[in-house]
Structure formats: C-alpha cells, structure tokens
Protein backbone atom coordinates (compact mmCIF):
# COMPACT_ATOMS: atom_id res chain seq x y z
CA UNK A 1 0.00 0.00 0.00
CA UNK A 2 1.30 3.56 -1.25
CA UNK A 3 1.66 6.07 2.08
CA UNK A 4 0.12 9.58 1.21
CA UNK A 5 2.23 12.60 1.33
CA UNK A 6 1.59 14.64 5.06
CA UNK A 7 0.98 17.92 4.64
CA UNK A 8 2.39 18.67 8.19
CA UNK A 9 4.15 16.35 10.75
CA UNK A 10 1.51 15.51 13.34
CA UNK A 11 -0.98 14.45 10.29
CA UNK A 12 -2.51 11.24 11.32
CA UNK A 13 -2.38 8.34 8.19
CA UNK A 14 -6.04 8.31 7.80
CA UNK A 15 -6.44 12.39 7.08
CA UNK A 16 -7.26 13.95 4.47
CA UNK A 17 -5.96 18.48 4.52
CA UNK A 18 -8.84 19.94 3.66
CA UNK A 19 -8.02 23.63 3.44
CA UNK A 20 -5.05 25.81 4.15
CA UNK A 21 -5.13 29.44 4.96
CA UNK A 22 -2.72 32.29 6.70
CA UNK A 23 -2.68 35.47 8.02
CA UNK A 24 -2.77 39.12 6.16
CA UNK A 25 1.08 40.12 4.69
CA UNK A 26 0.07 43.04 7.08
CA UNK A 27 1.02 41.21 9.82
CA UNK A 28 4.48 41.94 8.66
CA UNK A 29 4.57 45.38 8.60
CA UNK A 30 6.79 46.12 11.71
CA UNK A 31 9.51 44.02 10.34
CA UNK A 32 8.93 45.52 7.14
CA UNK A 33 9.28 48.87 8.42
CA UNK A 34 12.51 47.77 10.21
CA UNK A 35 13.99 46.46 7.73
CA UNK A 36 13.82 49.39 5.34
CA UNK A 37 15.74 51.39 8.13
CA UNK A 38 18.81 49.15 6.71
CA UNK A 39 19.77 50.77 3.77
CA UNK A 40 19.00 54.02 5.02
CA UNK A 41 21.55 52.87 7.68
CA UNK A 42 23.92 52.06 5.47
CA UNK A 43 23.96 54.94 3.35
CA UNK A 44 24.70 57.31 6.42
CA UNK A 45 28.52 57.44 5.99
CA UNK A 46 28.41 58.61 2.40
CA UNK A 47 25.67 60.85 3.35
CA UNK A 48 27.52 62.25 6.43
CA UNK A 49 30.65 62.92 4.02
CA UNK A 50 30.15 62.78 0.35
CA UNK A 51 34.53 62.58 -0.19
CA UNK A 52 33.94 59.04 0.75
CA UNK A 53 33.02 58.28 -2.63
CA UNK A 54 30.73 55.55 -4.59
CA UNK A 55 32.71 52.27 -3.48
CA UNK A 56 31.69 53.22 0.12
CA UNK A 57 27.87 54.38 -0.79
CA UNK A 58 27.12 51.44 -2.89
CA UNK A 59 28.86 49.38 -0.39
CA UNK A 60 26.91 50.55 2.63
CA UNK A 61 23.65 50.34 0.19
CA UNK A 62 24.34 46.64 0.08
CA UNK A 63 24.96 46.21 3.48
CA UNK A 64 22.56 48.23 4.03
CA UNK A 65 19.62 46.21 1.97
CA UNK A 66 21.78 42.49 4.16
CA UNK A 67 21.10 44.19 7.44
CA UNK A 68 17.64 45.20 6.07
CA UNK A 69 16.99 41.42 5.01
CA UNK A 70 18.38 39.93 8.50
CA UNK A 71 15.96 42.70 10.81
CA UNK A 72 12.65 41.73 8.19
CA UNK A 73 13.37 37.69 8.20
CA UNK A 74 11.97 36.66 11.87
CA UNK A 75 8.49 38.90 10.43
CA UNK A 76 8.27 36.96 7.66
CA UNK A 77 9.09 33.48 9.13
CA UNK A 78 6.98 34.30 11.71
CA UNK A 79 3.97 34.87 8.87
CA UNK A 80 5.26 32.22 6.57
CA UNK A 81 4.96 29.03 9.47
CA UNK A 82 2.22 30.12 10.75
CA UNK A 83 -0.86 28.39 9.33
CA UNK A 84 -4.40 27.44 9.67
CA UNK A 85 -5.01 23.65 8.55
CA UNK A 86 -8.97 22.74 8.55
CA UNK A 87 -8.75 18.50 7.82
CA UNK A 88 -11.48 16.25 7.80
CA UNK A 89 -11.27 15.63 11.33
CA UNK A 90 -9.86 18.67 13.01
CA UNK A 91 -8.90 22.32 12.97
CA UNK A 92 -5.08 22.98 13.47
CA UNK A 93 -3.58 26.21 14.67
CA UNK A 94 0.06 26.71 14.08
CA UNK A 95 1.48 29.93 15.22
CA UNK A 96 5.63 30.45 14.52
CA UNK A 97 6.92 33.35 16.39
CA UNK A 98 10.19 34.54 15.90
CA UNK A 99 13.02 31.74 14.39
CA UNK A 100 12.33 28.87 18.11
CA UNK A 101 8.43 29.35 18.95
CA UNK A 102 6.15 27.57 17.87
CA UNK A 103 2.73 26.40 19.67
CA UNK A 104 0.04 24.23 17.90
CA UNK A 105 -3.49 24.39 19.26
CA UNK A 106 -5.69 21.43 17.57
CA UNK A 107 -9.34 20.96 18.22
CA UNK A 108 -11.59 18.26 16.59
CA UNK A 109 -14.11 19.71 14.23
CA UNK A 110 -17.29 18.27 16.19
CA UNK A 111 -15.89 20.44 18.61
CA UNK A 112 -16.43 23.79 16.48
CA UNK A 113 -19.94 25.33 17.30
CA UNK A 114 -20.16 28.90 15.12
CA UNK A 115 -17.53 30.45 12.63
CA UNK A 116 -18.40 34.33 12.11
CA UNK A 117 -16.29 37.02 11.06
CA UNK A 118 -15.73 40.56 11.18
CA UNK A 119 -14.09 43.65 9.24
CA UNK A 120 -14.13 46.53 11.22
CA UNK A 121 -12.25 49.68 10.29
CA UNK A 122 -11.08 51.78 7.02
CA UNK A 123 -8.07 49.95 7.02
CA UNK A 124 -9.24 46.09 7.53
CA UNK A 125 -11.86 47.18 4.92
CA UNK A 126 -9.37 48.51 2.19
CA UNK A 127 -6.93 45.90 2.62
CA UNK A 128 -9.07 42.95 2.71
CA UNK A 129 -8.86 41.62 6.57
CA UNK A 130 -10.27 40.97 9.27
CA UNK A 131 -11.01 38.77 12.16
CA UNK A 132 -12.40 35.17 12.60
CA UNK A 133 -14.43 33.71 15.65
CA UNK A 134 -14.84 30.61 16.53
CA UNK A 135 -17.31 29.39 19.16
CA UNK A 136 -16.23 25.96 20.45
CA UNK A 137 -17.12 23.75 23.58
CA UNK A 138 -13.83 24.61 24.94
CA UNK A 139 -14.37 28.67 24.60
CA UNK A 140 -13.28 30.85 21.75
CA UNK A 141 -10.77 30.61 19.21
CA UNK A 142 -9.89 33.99 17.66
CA UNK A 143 -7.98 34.75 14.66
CA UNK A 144 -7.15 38.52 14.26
CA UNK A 145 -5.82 39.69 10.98
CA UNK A 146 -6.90 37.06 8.56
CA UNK A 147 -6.84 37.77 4.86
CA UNK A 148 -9.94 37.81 2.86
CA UNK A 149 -12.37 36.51 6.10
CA UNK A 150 -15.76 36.04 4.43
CA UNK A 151 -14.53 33.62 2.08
CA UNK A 152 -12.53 31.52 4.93
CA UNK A 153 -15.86 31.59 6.99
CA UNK A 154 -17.59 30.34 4.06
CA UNK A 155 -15.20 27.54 2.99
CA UNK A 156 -14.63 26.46 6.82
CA UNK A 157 -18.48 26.28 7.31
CA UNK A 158 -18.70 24.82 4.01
CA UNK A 159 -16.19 21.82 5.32
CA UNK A 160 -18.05 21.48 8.56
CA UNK A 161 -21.41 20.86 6.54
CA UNK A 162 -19.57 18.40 4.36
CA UNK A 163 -18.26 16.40 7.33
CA UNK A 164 -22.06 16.39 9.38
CA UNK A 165 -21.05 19.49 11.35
CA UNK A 166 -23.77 21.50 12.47
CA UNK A 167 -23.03 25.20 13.61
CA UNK A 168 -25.04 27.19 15.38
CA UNK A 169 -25.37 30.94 15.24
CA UNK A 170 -23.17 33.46 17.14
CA UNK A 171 -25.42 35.12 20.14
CA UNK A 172 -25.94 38.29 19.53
CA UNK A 173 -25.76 40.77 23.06
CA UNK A 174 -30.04 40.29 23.01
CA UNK A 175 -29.90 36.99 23.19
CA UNK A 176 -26.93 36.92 26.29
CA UNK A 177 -29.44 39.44 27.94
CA UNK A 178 -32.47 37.54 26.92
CA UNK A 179 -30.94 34.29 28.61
CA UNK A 180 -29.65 35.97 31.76
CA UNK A 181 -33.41 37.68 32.35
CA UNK A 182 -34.35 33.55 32.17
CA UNK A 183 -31.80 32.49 33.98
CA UNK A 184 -33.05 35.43 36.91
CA UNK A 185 -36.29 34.04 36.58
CA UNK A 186 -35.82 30.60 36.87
CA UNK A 187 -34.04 31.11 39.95
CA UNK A 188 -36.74 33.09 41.36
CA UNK A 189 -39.28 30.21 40.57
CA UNK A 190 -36.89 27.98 42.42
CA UNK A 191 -36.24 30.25 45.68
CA UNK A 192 -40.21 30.52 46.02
C-alpha cells in the first residue's frame, strides 16, 4: 500500500488536509518597516561625508539592503509558518513566532460550534482583513488579521457541513441578555 504525502508532521495516516489558509502580509509590517531602516543605515557614511566616494555608498547600500533582510526575516518566518489547517477531522492552529516558537493548538471539528467574522475599520476594509471567531465547547478561538475573512468563513463552514457538522449561530448581546433575564427568573421560581 502507497503512504500519502503529510501535509504537516503531526498528520494522522487516515487524514485527508482539507483547506489551508494564513494570516494578512500586514502582519508583517513592523519588520517591514525595520527592515527598510537598513539601507537608510547604510547609506549614512556617504551621506555624512560625500569625499567618501561611490565604493563606500554602494557598499553601505548593500549592506545596508543584508542588514535590512536579517531585521525583516523573523516577520516573515513568523507569517510564513504560521498556518491554519482545517482536515477532515480537526482544525489545526500553528502559530511560529520569531526563528524557536512555535505552539500548535488542535481541536476536533465536532468540537467547532459557530464560525463568524468581522471587518471593522477603514483599514481592515481597504486591505481585505479581518477577524475570525470561533465558538467551540472549549471557549473561543480567535484569529485577528486574517486575509480575505468572508470567504474563509464560508469555505470552513462549508467543510463542517460536508463532514455532518452542524453550527449554530453566534449570540448576539439580546440573546446573552435575553438568557440571563431567564436564567433570573428561573431562579426566582426555584427560591419561592
């Protein structure tokens, strides 16, 4: 018998990767920012005194654009490894910060209750991000930042309804009050 190909290490034999999905590039945009200070960096000494000549600008420029490279790398490490895996049994959260941290959270997809999203601001609207929630019986999974959100929360609940799933609707603040007036009037049925 052939072995599949694992998408990721802790895949069990029997699994089948359903869907694959990261974060916004946005999330890189302090190391971004960073590492443009490199070249700028590097340029300094020919700026400072222009007798230095070209050899020593274009050599700072590339040392510059290394040093640049080296300060953005963790950033986009950090955004490359981390990953979202939806299977047909489970929901895997793999978050890489920095070069030595990593953390996986898994949870079993009978598990998942609700998937909504929001975009909320000019910027998460222009740019195309946003934030997932997911209800589950062991509390809330939230994933800030995610690129293009409505059509993850689709294709997630899509997958959940393919695999006998069945999600229920994220409680609005009415119904949280409407259920704590019943749950106050329950227990004053039960104290009289």
């Amino acid at each position: 018998m052939a072995e599949t190909e694992k998408y990721f290490d802790d895949q069990f034999d029997d699994e089948e990767v359903l869907y694959v999905f990261r974060k916004h590039p946005i999330v890189m945009r302090k190391g971004l920012v960073l590492g443009l200070l490199g070249p700028l960096i590097g340029v300094l000494p020919a700026a400072f005194d222009p007798n230095l000549g070209f050899n020593v600008f274009f050599g700072g420029l590339i040392g510059g654009c290394l040093l640049g490279l080296l300060i953005f790398s963790p950033s986009w490490v950090g955004w490359h490894f981390s990953v979202f895996i939806v299977t047909d049994q489970r929901f895997i959260q793999i978050t890489q910060k920095g070069l030595f941290n990593r953390a996986v959270a898994d949870l079993a997809l009978a598990q998942i209750q609700s998937v909504n999203y929001e975009v909320k601001g000019l910027q998460e609207t222009m740019l195309g991000f946003g934030t997932i929630h997911m209800r589950t019986y062991v509390g809330d999974l939230v994933i800030h930042n995610v690129h293009r959100p409505a059509r993850i929360q689709k294709k997630v609940i899509g997958i959940l309804r393919e695999q006998g799933v069945t999600t229920t609707p994220y409680p609005t603040q009415e119904t949280k009050e409407h259920e704590e007036k019943a749950d106050e009037d329950i227990a004053e049925i039960e104290e009289a």
